[in-house]
Protein backbone atom coordinates (compact mmCIF):
# COMPACT_ATOMS: atom_id res chain seq x y z
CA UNK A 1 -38.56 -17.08 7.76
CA UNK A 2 -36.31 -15.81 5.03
CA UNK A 3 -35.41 -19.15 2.11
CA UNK A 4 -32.22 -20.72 1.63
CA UNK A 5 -32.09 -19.05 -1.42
CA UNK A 6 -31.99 -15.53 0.47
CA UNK A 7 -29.45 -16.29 3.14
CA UNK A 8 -27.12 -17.50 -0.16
CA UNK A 9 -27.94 -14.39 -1.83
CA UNK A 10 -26.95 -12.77 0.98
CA UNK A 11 -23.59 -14.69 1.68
CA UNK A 12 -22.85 -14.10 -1.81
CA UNK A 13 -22.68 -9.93 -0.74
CA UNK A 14 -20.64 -11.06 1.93
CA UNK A 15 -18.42 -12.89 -0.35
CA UNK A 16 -17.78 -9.54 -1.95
CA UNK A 17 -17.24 -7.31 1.01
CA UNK A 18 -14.16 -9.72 2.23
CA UNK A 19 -13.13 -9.64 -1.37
CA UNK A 20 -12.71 -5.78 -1.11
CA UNK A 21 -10.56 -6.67 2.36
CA UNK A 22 -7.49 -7.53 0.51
CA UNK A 23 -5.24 -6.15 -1.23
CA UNK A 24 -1.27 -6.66 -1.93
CA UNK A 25 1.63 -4.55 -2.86
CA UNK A 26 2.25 -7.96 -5.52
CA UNK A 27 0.65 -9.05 -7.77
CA UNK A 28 1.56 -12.77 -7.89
CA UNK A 29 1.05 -13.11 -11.55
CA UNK A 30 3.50 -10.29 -11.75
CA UNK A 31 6.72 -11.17 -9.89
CA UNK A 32 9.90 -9.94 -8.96
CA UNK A 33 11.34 -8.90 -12.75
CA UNK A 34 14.56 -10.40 -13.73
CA UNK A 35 16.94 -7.21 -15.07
CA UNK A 36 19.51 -8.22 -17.34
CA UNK A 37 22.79 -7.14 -16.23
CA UNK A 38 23.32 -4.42 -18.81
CA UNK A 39 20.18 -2.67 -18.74
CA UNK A 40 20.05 0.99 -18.17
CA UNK A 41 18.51 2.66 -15.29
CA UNK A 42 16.29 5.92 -14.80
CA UNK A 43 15.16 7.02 -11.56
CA UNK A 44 12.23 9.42 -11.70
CA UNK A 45 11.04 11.45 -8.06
CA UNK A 46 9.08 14.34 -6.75
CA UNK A 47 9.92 15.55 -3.41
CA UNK A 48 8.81 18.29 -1.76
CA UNK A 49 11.15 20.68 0.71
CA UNK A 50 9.51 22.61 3.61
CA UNK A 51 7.84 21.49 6.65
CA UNK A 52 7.96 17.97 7.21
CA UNK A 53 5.47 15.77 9.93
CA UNK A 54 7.20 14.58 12.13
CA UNK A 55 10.72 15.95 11.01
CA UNK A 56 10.34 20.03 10.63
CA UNK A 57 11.30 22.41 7.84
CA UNK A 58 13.75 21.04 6.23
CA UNK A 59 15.86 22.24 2.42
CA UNK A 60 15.72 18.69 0.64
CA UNK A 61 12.62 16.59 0.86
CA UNK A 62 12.27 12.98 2.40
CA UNK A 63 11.94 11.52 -1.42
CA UNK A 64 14.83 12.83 -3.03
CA UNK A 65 17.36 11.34 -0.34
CA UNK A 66 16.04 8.12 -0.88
CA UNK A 67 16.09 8.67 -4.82
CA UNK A 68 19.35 9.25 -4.52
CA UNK A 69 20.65 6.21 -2.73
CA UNK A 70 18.80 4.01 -5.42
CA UNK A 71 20.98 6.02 -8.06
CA UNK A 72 23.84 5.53 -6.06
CA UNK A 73 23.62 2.03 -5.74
CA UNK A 74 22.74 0.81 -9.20
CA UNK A 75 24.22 3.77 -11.09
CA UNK A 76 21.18 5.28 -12.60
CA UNK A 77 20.57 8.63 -13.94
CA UNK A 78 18.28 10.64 -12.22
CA UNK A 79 14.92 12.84 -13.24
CA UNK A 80 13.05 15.62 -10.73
CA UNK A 81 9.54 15.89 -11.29
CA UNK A 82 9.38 19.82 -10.25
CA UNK A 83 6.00 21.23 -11.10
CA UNK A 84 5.84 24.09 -13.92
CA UNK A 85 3.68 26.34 -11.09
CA UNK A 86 5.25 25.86 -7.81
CA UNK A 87 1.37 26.14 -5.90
CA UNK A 88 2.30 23.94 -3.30
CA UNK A 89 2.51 25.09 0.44
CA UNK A 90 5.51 25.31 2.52
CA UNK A 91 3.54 24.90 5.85
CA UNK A 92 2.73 20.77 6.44
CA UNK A 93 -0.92 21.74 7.44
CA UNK A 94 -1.47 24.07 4.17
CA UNK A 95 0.13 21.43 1.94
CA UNK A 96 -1.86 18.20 3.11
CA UNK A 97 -5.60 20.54 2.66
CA UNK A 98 -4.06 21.64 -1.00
CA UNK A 99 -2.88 18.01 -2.17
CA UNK A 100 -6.67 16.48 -0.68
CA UNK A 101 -8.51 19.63 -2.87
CA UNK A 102 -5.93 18.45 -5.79
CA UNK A 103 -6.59 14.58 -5.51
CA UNK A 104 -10.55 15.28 -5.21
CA UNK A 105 -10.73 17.13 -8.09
CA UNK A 106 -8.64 14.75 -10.23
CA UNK A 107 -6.15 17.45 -11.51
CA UNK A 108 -2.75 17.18 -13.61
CA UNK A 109 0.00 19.73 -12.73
CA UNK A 110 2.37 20.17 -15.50
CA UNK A 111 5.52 19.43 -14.73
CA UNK A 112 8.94 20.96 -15.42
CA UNK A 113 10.49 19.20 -18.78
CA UNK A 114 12.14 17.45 -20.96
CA UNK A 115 11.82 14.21 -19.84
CA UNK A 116 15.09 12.00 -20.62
CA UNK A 117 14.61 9.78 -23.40
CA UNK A 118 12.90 6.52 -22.23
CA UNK A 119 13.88 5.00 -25.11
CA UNK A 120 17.37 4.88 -23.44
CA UNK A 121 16.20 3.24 -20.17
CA UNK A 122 14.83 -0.38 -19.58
CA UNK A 123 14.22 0.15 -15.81
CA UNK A 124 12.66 3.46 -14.59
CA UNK A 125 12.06 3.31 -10.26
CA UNK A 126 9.41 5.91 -10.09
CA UNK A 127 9.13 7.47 -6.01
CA UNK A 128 7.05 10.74 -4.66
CA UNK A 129 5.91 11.33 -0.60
CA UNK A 130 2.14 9.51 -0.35
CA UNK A 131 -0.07 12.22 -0.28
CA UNK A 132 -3.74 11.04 1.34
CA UNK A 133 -3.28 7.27 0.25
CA UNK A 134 -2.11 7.78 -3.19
CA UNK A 135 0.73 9.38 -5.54
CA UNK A 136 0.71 12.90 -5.79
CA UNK A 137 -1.32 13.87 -8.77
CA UNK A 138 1.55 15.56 -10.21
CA UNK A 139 3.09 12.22 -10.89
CA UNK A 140 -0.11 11.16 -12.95
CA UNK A 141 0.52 13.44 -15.44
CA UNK A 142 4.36 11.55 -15.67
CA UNK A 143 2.54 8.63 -15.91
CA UNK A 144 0.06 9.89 -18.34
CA UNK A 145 2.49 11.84 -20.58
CA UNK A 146 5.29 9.00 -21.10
CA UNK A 147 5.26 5.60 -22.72
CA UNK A 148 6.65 3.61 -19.93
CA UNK A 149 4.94 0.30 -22.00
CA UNK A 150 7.71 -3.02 -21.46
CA UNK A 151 9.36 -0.89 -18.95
CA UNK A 152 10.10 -2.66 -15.59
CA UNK A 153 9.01 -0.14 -13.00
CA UNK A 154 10.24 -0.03 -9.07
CA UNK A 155 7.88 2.11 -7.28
CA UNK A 156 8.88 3.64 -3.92
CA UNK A 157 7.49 6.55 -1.48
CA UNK A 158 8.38 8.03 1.38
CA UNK A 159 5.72 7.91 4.66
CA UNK A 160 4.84 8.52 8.27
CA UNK A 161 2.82 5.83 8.74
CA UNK A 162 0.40 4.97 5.74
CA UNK A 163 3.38 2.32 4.20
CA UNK A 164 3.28 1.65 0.54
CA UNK A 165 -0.56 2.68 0.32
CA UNK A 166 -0.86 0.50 -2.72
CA UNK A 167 1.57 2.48 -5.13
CA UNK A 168 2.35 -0.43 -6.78
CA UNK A 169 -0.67 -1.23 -7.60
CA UNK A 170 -1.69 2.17 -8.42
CA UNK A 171 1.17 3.02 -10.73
CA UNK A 172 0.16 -1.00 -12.47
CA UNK A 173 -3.64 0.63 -13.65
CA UNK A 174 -1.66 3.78 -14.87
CA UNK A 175 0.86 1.84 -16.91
CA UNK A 176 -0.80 -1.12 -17.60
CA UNK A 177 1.92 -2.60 -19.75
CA UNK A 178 4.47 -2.04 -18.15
CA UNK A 179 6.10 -4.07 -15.03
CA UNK A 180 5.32 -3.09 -11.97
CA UNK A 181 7.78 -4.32 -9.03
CA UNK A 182 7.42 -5.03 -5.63
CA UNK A 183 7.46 -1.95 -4.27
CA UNK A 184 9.34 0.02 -1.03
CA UNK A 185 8.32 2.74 1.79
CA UNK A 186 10.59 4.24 4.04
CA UNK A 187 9.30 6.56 6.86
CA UNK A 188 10.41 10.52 6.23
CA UNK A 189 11.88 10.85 9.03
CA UNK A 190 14.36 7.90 8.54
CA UNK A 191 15.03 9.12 5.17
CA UNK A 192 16.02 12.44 6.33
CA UNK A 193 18.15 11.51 9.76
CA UNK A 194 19.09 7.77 9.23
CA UNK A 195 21.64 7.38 5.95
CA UNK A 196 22.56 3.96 7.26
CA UNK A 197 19.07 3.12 7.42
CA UNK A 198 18.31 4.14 3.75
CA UNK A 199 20.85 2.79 2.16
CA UNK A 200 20.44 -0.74 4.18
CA UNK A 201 16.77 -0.96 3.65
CA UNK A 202 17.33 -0.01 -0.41
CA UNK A 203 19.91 -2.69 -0.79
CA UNK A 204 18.03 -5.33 0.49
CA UNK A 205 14.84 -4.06 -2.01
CA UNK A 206 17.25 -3.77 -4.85
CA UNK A 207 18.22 -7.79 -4.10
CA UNK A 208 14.29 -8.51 -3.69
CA UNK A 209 13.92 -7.51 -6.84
CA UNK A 210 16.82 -8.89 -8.68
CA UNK A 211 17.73 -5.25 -9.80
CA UNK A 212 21.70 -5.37 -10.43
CA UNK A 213 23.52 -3.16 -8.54
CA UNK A 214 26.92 -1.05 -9.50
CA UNK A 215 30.19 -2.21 -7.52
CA UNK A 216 31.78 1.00 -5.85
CA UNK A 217 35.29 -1.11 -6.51
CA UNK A 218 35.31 -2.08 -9.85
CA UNK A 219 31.87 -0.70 -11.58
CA UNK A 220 30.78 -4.45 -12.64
CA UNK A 221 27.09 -5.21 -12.11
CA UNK A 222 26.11 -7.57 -9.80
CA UNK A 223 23.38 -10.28 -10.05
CA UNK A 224 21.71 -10.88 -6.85
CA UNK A 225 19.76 -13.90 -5.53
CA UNK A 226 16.64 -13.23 -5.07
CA UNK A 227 14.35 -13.59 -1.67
CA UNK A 228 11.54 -13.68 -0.48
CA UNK A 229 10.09 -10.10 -0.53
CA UNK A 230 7.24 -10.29 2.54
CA UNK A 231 9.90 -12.45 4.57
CA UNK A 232 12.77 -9.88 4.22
CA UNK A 233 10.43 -7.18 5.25
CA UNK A 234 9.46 -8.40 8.27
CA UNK A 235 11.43 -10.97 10.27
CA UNK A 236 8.59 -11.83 12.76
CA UNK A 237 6.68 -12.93 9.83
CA UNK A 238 7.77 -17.02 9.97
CA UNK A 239 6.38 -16.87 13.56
CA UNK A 240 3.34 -15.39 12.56
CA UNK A 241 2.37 -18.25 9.92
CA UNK A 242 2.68 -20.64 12.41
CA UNK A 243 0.35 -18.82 14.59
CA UNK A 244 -2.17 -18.58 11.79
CA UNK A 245 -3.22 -21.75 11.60
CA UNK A 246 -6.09 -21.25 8.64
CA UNK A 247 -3.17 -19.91 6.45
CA UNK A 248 -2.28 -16.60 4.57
CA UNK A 249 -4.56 -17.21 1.34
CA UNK A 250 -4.06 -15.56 -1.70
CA UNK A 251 -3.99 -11.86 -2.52
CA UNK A 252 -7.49 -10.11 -3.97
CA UNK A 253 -6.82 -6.47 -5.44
CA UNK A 254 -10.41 -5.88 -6.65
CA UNK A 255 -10.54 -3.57 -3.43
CA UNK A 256 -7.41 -2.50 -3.31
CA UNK A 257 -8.73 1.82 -3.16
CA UNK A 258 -10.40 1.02 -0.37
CA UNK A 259 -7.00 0.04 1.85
CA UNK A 260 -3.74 1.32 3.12
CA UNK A 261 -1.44 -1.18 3.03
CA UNK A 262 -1.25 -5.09 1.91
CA UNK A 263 -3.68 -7.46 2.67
CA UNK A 264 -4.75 -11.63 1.97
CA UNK A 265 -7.80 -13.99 1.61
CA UNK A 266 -7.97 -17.68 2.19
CA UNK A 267 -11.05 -19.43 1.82
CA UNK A 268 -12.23 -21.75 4.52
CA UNK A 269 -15.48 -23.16 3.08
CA UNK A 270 -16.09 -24.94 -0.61
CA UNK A 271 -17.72 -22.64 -3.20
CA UNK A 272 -21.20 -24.92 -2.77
CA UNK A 273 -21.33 -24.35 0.49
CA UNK A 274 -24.25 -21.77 1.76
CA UNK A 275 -21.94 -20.19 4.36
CA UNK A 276 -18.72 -18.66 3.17
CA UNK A 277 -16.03 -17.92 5.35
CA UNK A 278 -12.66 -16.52 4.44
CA UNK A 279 -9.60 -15.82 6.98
CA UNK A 280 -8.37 -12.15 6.06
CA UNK A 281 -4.54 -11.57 6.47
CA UNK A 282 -3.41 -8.18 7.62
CA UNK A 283 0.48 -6.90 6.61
CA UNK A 284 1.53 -4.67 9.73
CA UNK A 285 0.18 -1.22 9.21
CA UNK A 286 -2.61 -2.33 6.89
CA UNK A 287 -5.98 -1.28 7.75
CA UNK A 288 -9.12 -0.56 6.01
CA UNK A 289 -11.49 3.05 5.41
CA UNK A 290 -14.28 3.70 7.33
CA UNK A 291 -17.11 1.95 5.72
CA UNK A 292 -20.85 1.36 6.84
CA UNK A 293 -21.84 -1.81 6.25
CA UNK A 294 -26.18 -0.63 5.61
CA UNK A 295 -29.34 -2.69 6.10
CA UNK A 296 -32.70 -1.68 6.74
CA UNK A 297 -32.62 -5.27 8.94
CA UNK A 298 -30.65 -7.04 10.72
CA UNK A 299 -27.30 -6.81 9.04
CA UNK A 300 -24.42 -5.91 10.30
CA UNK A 301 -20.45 -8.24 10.89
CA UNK A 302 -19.17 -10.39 12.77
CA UNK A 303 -15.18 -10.30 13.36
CA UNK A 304 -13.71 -13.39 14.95
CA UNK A 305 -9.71 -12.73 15.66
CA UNK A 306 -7.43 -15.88 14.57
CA UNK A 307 -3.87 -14.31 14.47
CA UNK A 308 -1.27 -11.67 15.56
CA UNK A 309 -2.53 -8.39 16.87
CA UNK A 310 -4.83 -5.47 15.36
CA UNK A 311 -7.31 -2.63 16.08
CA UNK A 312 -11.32 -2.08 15.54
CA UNK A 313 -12.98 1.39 16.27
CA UNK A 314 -16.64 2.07 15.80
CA UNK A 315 -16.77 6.09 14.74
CA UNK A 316 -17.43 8.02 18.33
CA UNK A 317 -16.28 4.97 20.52
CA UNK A 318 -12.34 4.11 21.73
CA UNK A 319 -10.27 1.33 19.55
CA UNK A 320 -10.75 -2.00 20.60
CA UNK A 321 -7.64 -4.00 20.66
CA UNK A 322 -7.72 -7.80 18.45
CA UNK A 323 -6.09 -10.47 19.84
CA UNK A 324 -6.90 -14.64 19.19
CA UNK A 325 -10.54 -15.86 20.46
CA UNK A 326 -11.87 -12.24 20.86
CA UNK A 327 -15.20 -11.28 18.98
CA UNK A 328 -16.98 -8.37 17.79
CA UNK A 329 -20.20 -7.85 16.56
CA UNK A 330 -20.53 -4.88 14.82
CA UNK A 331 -24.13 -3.51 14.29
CA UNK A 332 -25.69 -2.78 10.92
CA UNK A 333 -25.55 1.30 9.59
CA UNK A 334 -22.43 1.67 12.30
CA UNK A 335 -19.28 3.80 10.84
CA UNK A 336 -15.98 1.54 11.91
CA UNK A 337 -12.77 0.44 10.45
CA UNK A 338 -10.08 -2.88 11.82
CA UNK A 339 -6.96 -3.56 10.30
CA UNK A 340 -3.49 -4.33 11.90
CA UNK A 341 -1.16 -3.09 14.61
CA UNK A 342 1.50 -1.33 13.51
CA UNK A 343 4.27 -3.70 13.77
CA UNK A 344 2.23 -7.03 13.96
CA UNK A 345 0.55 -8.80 11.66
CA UNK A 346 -2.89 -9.58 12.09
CA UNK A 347 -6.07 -12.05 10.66
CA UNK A 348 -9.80 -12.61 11.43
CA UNK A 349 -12.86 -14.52 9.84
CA UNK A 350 -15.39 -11.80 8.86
CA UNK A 351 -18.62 -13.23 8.63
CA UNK A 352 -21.60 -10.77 7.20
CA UNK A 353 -24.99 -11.31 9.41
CA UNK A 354 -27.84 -11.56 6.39
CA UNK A 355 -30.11 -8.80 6.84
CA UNK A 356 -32.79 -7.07 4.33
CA UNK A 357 -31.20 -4.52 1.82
CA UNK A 358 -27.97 -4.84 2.48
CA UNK A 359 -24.47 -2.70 1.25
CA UNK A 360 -21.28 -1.22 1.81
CA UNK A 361 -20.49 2.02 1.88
CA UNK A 362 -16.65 2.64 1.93
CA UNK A 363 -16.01 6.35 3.32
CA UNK A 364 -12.65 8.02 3.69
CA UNK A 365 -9.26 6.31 5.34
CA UNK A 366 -8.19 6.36 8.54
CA UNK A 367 -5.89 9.47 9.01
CA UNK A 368 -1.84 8.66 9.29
CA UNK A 369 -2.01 10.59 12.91
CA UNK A 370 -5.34 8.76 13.78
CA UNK A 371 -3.83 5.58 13.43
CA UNK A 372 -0.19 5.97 14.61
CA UNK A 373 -1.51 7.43 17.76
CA UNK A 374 -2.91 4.17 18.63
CA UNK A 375 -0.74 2.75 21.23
């Protein structure tokens, strides 16, 4: 019979493996940044033409239409990351193998320059297509090469299905002092056939944020009130709370590599206590890699659904669809990822069952066209 001080031991892992389950596109000791009213405005892009998913060849890429309706809205100047050696594919297919081989092996394009003096700017919205969960790596070397330190920085990307992917929080660890906004996604193919859409959707970010936007009448700034960011996102998110009865919880980044898309932990248990249970909040979208959870006994997790609607798939087997009061028991050394629907947001209790030499292994996300084929 395994000691109480075991089973805590254990718990105490499983403590750690909900901690990695969250993650937020906010950090809430970082929020929305006030911008005076005559600050000065850069917006820097990358954007790729050719074939698009879910779109087709096309002469502008899905970034640079949405970079342009932030400059055209709060009068910025605008900067095109082009690379120095134009390597990347036309063909969608060729491009996404290229951009994985370039993200593995950690590279740093150079880029096309000069860069316009950032001395000159006090807010600098920084956008580029998510490539495999993350920014293109040619934007690194941006990030790498400029002092963007007290700048107030608006990250934004364009997407067919991943959302933000935590560029926000990505783009924070790369310019640690600077100040990262809440950030905003918009889908490629609304950015190239939907103008009404784009600039909509960018106004309301540009008020979530409190970034002052040009008058086309008179060319005064305007302060905006500021809202909440999650709420304006997603209307059907006041109906949700009241649905999740053990509450949204607080957001956890230490994770944050390991998941597409925003996520939140509440726990349900005091500290002392030898069983620790946490409710983990899902934004719509968000989901988490394949992992393994390993044991050479026992082992394995227990989900137990409390809110909206999402998805768990075991590696081999079809996705099981989450709903309130179901349960799933997923064996030790099993491959598997859960997360949210796309348009719902979702929570569940994750409970680790104790077993003998116990960790996570966190493996590679769930594809965009894996996921958004999920009906």
């Amino acid at each position: 019979m395994k000691t109480t001080k075991t089973i805590v031991a254990l718990l105490t892992n499983a403590l750690l493996l909900l901690s990695c389950a969250c993650s937020r596109a906010e950090d809430p000791q970082q929020p929305p940044v006030a911008v005076a009213g005559q600050s000065k405005v850069l917006v820097v892009y990358f954007s790729r033409a050719g074939e698009q998913y879910n779109v087709g060849v096309v002469k502008k890429g899905n970034t640079a239409f949405v970079a342009e309706e932030i400059a055209k809205q709060t009068g910025a100047d605008l900067f095109e990351i082009k690379p120095k050696k134009d390597v990347y594919p036309k063909k969608y297919d060729d491009l996404t193998d290229y951009a994985k081989t370039e993200q593995r092996k950690k590279e740093r394009p150079e880029y096309v320059g000069p860069v316009p003096n950032l001395k000159n700017y006090d807010v600098v919205f920084v956008g580029a297509p998510v490539w495999w969960g993350d920014w293109p790596m040619i934007m690194y070397s941006f990030f790498e090469k400029n002092d963007l330190a007290g700048k107030t920085l608006a990250p934004f990307c364009t997407h067919e299905g991943s959302g933000l992917s935590g560029f926000d929080k990505k783009l924070a660890k790369a310019c640690p002092k600077g100040k990262v906004t809440k950030g905003f996604a918009m889908t490629g193919k609304d950015a190239q056939k939907d103008p009404k859409k784009v600039a909509a959707e960018v106004s309301k970010w540009l008020e979530n944020i409190k970034v002052p936007k040009v008058s086309k009448k008179t060319s005064e700034v305007k302060a905006v009130k500021e809202t909440s960011a999650i709420d304006s996102i997603d209307p059907q998110k006041e109906a949700f709370d009241k649905e999740n009865v053990f509450g949204q919880g607080n957001f956890n980044a230490a994770f944050a590599q390991y998941f597409i898309g925003d996520s939140f932990l509440k726990q349900l248990t005091p500290k002392e206590s030898p069983l620790q249970l946490f409710n983990v909040t899902f934004e719509p979208r968000c989901r988490n890699n394949w992992h393994i959870h390993h044991a050479s006994k026992d082992g394995g997790q227990i989900l137990v659904c409390t809110a909206g609607e999402g998805w768990y798939q075991a590696e081999g087997e079809a996705p099981v669809e989450l709903k309130p009061g179901v349960t799933v028991y997923i064996p030790a050394n099993v491959k598997h990822w859960h997360g949210a629907k796309k348009d719902k947001w979702f929570s569940h209790i994750a409970i680790e069952v104790p077993g003998e030499n116990g960790s996570t292994e966190w493996l590679e996300p769930v594809s965009d066209e894996a996921y958004n084929a999920l009906q």
